[in-house]
PDB file of N, CA and C in Angstrom:
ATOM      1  N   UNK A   1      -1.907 -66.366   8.196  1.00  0.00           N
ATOM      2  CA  UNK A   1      -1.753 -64.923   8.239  1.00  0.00           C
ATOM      3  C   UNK A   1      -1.033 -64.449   6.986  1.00  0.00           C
ATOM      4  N   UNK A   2      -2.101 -63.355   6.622  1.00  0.00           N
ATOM      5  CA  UNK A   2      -1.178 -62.936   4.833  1.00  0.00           C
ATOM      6  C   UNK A   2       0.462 -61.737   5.680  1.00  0.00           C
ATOM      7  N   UNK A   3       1.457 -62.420   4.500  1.00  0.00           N
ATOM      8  CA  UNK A   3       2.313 -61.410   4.782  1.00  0.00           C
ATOM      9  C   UNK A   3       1.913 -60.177   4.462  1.00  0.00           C
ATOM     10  N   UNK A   4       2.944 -58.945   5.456  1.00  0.00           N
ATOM     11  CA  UNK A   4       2.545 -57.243   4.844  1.00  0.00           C
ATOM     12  C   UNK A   4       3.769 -57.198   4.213  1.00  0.00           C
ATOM     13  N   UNK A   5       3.593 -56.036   3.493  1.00  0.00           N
ATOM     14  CA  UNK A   5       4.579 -55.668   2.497  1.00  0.00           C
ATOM     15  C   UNK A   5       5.271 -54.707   3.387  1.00  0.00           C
ATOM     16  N   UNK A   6       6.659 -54.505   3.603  1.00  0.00           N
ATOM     17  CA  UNK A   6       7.306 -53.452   4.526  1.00  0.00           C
ATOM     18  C   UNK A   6       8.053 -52.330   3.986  1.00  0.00           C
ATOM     19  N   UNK A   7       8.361 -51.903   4.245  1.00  0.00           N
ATOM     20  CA  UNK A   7       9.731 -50.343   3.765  1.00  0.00           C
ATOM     21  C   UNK A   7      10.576 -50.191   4.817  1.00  0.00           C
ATOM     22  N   UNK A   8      11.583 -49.946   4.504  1.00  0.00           N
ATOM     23  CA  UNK A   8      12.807 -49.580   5.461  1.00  0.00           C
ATOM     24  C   UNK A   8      13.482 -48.056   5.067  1.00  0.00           C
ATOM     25  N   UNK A   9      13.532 -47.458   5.959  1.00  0.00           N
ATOM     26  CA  UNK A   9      13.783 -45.751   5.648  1.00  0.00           C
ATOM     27  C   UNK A   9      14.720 -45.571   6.636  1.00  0.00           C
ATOM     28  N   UNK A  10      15.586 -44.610   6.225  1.00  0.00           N
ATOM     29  CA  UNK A  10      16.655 -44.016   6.595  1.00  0.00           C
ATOM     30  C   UNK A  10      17.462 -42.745   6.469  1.00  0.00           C
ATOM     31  N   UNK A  11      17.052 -41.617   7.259  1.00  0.00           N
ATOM     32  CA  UNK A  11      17.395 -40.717   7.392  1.00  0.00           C
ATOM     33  C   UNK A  11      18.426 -40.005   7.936  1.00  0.00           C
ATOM     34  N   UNK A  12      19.130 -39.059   7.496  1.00  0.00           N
ATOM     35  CA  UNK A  12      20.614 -38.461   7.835  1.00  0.00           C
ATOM     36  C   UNK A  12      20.582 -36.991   7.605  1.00  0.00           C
ATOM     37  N   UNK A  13      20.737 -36.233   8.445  1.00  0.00           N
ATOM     38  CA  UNK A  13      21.195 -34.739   8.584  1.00  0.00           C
ATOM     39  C   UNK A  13      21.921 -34.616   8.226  1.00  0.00           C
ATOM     40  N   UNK A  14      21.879 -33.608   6.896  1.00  0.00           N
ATOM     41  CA  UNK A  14      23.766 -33.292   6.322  1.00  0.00           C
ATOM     42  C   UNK A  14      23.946 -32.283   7.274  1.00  0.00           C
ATOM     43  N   UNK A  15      23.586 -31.574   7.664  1.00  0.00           N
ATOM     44  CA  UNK A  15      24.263 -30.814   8.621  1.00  0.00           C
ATOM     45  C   UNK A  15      25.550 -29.321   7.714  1.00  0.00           C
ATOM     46  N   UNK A  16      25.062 -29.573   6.494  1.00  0.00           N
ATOM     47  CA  UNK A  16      25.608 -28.464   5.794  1.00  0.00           C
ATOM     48  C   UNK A  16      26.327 -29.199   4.842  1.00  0.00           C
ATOM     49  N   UNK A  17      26.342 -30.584   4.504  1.00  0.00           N
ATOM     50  CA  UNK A  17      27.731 -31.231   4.192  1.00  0.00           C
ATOM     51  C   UNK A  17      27.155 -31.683   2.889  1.00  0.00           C
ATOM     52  N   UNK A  18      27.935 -32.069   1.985  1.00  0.00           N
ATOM     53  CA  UNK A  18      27.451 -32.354   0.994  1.00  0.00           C
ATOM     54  C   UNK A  18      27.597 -34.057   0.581  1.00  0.00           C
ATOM     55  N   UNK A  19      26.848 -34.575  -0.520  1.00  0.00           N
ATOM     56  CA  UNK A  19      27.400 -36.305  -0.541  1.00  0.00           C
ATOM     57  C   UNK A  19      28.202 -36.090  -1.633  1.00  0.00           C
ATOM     58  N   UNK A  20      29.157 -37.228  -1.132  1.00  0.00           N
ATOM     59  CA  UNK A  20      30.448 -37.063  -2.031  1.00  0.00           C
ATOM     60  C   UNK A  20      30.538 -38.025  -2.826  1.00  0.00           C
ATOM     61  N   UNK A  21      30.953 -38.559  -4.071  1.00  0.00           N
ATOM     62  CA  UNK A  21      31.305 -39.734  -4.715  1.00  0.00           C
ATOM     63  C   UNK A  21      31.317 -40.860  -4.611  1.00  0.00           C
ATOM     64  N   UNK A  22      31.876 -41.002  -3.205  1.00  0.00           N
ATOM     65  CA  UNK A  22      32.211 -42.140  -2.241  1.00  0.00           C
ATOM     66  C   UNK A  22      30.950 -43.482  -1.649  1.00  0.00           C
ATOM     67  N   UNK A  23      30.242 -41.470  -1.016  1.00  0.00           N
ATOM     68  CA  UNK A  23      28.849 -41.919  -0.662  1.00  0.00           C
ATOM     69  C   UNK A  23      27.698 -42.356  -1.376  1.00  0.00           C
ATOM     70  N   UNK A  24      27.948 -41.953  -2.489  1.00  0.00           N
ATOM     71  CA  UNK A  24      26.874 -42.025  -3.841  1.00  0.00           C
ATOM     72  C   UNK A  24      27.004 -43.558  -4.273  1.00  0.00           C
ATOM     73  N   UNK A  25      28.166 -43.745  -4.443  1.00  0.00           N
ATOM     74  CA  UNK A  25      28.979 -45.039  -4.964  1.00  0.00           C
ATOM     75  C   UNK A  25      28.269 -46.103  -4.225  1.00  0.00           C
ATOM     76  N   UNK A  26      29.077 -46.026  -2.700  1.00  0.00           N
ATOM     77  CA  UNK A  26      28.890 -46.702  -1.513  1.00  0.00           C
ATOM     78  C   UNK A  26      26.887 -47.508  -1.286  1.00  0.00           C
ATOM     79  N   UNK A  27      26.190 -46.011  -1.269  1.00  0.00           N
ATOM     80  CA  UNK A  27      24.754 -46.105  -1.480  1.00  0.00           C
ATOM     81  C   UNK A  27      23.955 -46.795  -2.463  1.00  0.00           C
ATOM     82  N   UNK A  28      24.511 -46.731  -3.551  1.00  0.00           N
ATOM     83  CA  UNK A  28      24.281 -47.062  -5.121  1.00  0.00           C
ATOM     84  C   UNK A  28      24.245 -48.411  -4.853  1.00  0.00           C
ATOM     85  N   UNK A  29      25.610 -49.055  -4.645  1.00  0.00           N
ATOM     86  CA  UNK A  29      26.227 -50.522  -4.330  1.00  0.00           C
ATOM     87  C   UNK A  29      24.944 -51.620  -3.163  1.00  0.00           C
ATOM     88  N   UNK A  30      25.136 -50.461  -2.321  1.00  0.00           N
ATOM     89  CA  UNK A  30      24.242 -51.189  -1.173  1.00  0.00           C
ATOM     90  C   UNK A  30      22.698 -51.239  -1.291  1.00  0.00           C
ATOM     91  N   UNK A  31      21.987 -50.614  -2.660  1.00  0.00           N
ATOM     92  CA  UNK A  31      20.817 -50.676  -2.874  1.00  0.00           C
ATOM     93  C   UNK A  31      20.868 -51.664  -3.986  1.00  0.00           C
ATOM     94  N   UNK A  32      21.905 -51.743  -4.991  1.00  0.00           N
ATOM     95  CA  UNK A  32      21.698 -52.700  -5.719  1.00  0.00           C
ATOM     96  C   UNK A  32      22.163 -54.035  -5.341  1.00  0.00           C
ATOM     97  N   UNK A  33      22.698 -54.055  -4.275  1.00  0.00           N
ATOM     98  CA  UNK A  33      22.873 -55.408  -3.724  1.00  0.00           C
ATOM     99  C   UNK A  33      21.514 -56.072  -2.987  1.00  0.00           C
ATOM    100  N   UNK A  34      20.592 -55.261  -2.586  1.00  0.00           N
ATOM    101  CA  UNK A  34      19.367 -54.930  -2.013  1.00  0.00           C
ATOM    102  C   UNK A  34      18.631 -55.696  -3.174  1.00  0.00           C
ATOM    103  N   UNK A  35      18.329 -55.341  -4.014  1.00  0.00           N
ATOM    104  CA  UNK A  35      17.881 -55.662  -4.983  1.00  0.00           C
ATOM    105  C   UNK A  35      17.770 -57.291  -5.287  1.00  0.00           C
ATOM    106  N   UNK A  36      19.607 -57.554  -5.603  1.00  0.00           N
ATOM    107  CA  UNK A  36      19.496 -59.422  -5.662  1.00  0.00           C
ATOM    108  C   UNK A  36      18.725 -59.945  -4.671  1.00  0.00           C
ATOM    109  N   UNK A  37      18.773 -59.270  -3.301  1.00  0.00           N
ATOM    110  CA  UNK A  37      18.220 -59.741  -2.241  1.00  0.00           C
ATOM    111  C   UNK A  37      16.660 -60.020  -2.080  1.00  0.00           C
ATOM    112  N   UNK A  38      15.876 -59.737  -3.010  1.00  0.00           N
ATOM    113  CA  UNK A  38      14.384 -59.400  -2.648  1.00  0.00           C
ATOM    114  C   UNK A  38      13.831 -58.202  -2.474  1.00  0.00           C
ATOM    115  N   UNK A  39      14.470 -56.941  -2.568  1.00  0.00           N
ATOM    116  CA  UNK A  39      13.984 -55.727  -2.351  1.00  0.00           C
ATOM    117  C   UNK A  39      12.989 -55.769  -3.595  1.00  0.00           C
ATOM    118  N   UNK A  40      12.188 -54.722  -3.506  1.00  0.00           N
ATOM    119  CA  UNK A  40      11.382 -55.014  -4.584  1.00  0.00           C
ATOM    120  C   UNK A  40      11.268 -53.568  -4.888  1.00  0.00           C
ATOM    121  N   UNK A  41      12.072 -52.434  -4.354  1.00  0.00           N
ATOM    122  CA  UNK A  41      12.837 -51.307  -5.313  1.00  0.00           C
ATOM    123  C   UNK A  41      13.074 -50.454  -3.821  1.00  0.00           C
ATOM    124  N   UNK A  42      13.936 -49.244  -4.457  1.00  0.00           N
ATOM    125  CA  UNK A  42      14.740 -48.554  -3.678  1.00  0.00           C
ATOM    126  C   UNK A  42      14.893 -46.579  -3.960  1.00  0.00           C
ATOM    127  N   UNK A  43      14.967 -46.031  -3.117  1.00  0.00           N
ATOM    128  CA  UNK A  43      15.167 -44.606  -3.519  1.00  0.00           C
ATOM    129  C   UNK A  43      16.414 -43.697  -2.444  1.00  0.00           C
ATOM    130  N   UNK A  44      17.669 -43.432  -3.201  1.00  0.00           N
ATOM    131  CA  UNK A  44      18.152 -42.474  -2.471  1.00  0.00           C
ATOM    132  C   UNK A  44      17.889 -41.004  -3.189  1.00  0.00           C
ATOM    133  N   UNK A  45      17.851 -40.201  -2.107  1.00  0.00           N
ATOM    134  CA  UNK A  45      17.320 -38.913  -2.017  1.00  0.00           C
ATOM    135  C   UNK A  45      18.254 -37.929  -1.331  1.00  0.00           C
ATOM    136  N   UNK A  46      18.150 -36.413  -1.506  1.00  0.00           N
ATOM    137  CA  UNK A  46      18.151 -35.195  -0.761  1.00  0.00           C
ATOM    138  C   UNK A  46      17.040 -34.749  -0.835  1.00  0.00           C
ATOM    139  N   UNK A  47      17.626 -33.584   0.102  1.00  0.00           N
ATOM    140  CA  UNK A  47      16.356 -32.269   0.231  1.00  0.00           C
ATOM    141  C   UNK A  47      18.050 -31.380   0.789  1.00  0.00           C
ATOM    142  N   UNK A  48      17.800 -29.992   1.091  1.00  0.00           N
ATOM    143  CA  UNK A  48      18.531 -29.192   1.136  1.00  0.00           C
ATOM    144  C   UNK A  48      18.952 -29.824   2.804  1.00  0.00           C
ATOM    145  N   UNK A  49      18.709 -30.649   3.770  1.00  0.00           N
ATOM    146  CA  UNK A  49      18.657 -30.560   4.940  1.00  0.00           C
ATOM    147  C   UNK A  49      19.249 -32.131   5.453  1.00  0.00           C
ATOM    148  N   UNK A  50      18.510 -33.175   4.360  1.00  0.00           N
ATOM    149  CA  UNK A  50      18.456 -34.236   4.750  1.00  0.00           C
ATOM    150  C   UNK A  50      19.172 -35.340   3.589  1.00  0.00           C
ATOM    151  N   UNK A  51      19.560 -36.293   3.960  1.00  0.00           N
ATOM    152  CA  UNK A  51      19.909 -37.504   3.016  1.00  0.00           C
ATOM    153  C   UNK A  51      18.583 -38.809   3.394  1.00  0.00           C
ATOM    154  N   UNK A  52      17.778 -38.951   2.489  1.00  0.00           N
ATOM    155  CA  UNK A  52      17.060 -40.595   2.209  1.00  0.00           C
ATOM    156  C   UNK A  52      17.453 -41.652   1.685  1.00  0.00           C
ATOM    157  N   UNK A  53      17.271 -42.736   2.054  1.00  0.00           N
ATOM    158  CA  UNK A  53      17.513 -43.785   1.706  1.00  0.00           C
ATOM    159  C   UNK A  53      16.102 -45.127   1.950  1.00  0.00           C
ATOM    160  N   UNK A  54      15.466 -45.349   1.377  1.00  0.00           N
ATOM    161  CA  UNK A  54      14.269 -46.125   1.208  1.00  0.00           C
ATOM    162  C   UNK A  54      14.250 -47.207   0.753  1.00  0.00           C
ATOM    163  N   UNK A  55      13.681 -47.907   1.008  1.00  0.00           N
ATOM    164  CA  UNK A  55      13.864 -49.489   0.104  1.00  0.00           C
ATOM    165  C   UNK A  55      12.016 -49.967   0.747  1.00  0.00           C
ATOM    166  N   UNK A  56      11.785 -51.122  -0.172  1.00  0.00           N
ATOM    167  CA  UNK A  56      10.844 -51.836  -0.033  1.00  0.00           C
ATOM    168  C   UNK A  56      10.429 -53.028   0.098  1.00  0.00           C
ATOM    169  N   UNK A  57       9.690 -53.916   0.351  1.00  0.00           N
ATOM    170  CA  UNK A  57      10.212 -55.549   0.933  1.00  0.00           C
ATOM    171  C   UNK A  57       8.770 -56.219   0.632  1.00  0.00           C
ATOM    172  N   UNK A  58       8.493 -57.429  -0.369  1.00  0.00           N
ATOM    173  CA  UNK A  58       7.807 -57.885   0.222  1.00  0.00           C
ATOM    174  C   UNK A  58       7.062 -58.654   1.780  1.00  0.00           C
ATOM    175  N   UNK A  59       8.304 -58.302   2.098  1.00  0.00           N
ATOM    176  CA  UNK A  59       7.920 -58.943   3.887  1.00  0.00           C
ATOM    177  C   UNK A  59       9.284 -58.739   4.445  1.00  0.00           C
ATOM    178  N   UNK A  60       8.331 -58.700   6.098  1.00  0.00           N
ATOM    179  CA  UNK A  60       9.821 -58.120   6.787  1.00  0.00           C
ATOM    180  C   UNK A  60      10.935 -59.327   6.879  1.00  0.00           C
ATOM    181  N   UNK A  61      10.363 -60.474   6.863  1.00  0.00           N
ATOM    182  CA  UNK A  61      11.236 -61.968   6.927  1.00  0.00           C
ATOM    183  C   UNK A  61      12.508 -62.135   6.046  1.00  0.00           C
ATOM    184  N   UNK A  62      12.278 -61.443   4.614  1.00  0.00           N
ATOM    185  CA  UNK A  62      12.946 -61.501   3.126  1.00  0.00           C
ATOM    186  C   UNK A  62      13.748 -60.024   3.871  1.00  0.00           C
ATOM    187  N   UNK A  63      13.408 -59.111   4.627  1.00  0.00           N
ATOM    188  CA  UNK A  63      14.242 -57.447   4.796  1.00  0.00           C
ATOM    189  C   UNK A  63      15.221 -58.521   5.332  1.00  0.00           C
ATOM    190  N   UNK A  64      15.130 -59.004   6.787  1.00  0.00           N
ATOM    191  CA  UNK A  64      15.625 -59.482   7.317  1.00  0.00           C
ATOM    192  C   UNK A  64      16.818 -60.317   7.462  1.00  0.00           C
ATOM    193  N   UNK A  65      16.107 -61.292   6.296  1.00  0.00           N
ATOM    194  CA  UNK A  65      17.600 -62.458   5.704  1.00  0.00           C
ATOM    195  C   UNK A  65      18.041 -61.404   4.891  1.00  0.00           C
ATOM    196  N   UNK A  66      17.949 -60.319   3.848  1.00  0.00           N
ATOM    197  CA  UNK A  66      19.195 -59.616   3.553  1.00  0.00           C
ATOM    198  C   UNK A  66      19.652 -59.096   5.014  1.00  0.00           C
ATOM    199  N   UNK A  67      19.282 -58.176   6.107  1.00  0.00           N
ATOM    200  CA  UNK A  67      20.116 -57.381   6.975  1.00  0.00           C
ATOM    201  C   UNK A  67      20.759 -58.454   7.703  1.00  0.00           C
ATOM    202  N   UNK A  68      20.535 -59.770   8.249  1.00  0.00           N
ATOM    203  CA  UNK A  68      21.665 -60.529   8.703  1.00  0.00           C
ATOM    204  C   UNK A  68      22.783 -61.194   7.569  1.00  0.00           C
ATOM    205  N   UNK A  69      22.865 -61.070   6.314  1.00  0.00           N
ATOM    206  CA  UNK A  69      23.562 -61.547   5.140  1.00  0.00           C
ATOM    207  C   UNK A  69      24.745 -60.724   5.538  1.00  0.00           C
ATOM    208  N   UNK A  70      25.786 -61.687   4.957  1.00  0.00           N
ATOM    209  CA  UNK A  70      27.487 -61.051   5.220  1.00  0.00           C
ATOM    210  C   UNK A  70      27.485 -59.770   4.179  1.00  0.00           C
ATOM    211  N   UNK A  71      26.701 -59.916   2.941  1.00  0.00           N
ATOM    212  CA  UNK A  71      26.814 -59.079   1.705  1.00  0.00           C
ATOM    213  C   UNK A  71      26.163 -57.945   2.710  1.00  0.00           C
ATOM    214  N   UNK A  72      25.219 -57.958   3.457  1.00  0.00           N
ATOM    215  CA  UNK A  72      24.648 -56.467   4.087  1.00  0.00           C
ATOM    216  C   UNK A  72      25.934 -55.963   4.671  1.00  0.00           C
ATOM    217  N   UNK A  73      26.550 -56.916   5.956  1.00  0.00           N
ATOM    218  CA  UNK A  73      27.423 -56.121   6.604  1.00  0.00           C
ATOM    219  C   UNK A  73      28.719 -55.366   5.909  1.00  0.00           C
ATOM    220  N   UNK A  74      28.939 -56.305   4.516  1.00  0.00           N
ATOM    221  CA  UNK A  74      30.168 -56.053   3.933  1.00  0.00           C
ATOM    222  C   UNK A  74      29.688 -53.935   3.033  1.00  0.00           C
ATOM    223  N   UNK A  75      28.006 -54.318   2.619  1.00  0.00           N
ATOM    224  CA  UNK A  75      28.222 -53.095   2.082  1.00  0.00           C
ATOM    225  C   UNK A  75      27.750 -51.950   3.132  1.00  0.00           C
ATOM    226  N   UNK A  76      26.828 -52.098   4.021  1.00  0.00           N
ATOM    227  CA  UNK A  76      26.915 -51.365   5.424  1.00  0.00           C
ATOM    228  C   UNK A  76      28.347 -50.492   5.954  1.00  0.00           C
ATOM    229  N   UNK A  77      28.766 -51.927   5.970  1.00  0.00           N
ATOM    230  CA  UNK A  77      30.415 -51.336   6.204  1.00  0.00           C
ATOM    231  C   UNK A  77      30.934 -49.856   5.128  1.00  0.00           C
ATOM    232  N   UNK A  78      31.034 -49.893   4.200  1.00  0.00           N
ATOM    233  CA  UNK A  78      31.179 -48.868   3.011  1.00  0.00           C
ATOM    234  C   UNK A  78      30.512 -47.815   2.958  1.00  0.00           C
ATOM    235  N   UNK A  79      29.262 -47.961   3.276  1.00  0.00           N
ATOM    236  CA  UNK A  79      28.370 -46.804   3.846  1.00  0.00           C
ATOM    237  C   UNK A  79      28.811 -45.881   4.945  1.00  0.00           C
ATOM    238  N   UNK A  80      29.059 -47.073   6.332  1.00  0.00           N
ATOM    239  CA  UNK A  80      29.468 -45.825   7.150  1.00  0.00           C
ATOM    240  C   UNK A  80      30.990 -45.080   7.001  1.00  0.00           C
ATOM    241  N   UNK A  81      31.777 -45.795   5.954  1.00  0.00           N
ATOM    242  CA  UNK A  81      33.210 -45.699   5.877  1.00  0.00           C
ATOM    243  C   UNK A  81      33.054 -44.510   5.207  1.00  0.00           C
ATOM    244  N   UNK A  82      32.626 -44.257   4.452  1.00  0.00           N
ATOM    245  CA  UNK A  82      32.319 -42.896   3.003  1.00  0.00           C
ATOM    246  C   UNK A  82      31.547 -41.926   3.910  1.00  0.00           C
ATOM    247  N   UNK A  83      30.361 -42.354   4.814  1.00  0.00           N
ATOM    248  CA  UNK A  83      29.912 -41.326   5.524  1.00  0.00           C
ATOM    249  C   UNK A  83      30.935 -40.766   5.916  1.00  0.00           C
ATOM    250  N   UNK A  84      31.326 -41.251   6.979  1.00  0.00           N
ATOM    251  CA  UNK A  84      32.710 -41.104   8.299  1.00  0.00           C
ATOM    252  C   UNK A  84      33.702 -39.699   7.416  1.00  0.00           C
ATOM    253  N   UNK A  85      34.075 -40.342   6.579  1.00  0.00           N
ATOM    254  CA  UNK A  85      35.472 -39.881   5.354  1.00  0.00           C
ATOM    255  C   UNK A  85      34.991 -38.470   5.058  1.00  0.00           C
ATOM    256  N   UNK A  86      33.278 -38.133   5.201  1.00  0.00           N
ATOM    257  CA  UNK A  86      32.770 -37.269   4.836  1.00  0.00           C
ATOM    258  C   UNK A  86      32.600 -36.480   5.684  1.00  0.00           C
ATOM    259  N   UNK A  87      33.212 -36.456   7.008  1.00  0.00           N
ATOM    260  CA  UNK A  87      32.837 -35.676   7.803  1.00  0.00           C
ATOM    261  C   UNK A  87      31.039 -35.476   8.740  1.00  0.00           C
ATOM    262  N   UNK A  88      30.718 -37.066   8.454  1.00  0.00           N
ATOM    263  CA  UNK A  88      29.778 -36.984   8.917  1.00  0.00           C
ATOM    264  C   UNK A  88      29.650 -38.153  10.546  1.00  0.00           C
ATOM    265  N   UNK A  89      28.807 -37.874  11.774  1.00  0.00           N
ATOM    266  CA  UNK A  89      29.010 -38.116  12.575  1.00  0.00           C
ATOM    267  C   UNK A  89      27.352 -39.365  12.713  1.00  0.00           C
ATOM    268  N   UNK A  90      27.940 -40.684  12.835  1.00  0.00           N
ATOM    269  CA  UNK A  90      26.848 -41.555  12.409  1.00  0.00           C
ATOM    270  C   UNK A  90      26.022 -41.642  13.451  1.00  0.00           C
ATOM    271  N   UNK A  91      26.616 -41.598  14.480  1.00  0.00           N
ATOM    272  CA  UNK A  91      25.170 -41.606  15.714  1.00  0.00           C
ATOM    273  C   UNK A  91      24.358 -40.516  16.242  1.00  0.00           C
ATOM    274  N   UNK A  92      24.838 -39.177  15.735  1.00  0.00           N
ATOM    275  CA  UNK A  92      24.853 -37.704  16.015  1.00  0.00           C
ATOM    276  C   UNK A  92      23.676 -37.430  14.872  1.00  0.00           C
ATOM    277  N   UNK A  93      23.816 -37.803  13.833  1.00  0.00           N
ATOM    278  CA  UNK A  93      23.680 -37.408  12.639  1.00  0.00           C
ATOM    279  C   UNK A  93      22.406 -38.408  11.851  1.00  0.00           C
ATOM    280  N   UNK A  94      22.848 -39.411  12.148  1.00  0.00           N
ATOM    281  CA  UNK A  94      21.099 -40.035  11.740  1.00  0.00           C
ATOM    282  C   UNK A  94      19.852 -39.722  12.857  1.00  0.00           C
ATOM    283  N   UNK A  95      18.935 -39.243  11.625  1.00  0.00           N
ATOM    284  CA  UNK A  95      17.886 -38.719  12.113  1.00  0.00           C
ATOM    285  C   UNK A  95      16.775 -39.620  12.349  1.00  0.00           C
ATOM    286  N   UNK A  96      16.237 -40.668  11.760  1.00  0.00           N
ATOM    287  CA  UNK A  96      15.639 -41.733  11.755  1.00  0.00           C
ATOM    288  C   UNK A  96      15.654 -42.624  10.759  1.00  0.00           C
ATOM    289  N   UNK A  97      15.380 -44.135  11.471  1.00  0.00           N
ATOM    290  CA  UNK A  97      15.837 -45.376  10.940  1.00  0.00           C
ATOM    291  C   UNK A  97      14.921 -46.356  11.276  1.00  0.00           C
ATOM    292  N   UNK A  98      14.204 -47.051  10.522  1.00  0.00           N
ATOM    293  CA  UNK A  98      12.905 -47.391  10.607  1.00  0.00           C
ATOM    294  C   UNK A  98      12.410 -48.799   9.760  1.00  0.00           C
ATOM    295  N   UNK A  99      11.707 -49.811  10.295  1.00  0.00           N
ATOM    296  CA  UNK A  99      10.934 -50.211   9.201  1.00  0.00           C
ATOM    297  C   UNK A  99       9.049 -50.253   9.604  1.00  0.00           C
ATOM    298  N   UNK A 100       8.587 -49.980   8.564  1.00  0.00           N
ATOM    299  CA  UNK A 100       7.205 -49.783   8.870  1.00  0.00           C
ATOM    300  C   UNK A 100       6.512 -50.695   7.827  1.00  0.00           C
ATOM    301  N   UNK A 101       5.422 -51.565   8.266  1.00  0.00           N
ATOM    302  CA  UNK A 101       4.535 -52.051   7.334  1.00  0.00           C
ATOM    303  C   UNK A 101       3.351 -51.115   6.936  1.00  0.00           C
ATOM    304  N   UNK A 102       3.596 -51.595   5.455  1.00  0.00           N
ATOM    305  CA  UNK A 102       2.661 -50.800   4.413  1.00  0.00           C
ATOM    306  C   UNK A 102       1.362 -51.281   4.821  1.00  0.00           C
ATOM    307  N   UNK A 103       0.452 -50.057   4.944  1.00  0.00           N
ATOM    308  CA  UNK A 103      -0.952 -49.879   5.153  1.00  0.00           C
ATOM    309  C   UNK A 103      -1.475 -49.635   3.821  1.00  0.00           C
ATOM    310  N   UNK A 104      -0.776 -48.628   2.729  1.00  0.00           N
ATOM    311  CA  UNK A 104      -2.075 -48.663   1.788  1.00  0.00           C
ATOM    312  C   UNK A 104      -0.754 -48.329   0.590  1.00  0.00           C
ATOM    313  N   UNK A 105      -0.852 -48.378  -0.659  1.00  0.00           N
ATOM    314  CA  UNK A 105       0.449 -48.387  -1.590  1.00  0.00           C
ATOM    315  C   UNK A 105      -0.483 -48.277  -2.860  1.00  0.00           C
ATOM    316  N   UNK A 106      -0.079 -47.654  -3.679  1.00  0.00           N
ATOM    317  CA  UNK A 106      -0.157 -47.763  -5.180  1.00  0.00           C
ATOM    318  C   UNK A 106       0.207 -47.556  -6.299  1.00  0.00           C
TER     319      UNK A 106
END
């Protein structure tokens, strides 16, 4: 069976709030740690409403051994710490969180 190629997405309601330094930092860190890992690239985003966070995988097996890796939980951790700091409410407030295999890409 050929592997699929996957994406992992992650969505957050600012809820009026803005990203702060912390979070930028925090995000930055945890995508380029993504990266050593096998990601095979990454996008954080706004829109006036929402915060993105995207990444891409050759396979969900490679997503995987990074999200059980101590380096995930350690920068995870920093993520929700800078959210939190920000006045943002993590179970309230993420809107969707996802991984989906790629059907068609180019």
């Amino acid at each position: 069976m050929e592997k699929s190629s996957v994406i992992r997405m992650w969505i957050t309601n600012k809820n009026n709030r803005e990203i702060t330094a912390e979070m930028s930092e925090s995000m930055v860190a945890f995508l380029s740690t993504a990266i050593e890992h096998g990601c095979m690239g990454s996008t954080f985003a706004e829109d006036d409403e929402r915060i993105i966070a995207y990444t891409k995988w050759s396979d969900e097996v490679t997503l995987e051994q990074f999200r059980s890796s101590e380096e995930y939980k350690i920068q995870e951790g920093k993520i929700i710490q800078s959210f939190v700091a920000a006045g943002f409410e993590i179970a309230d407030d993420i809107l969707f969180n996802s991984t989906a295999t790629i059907l068609f890409s180019n």
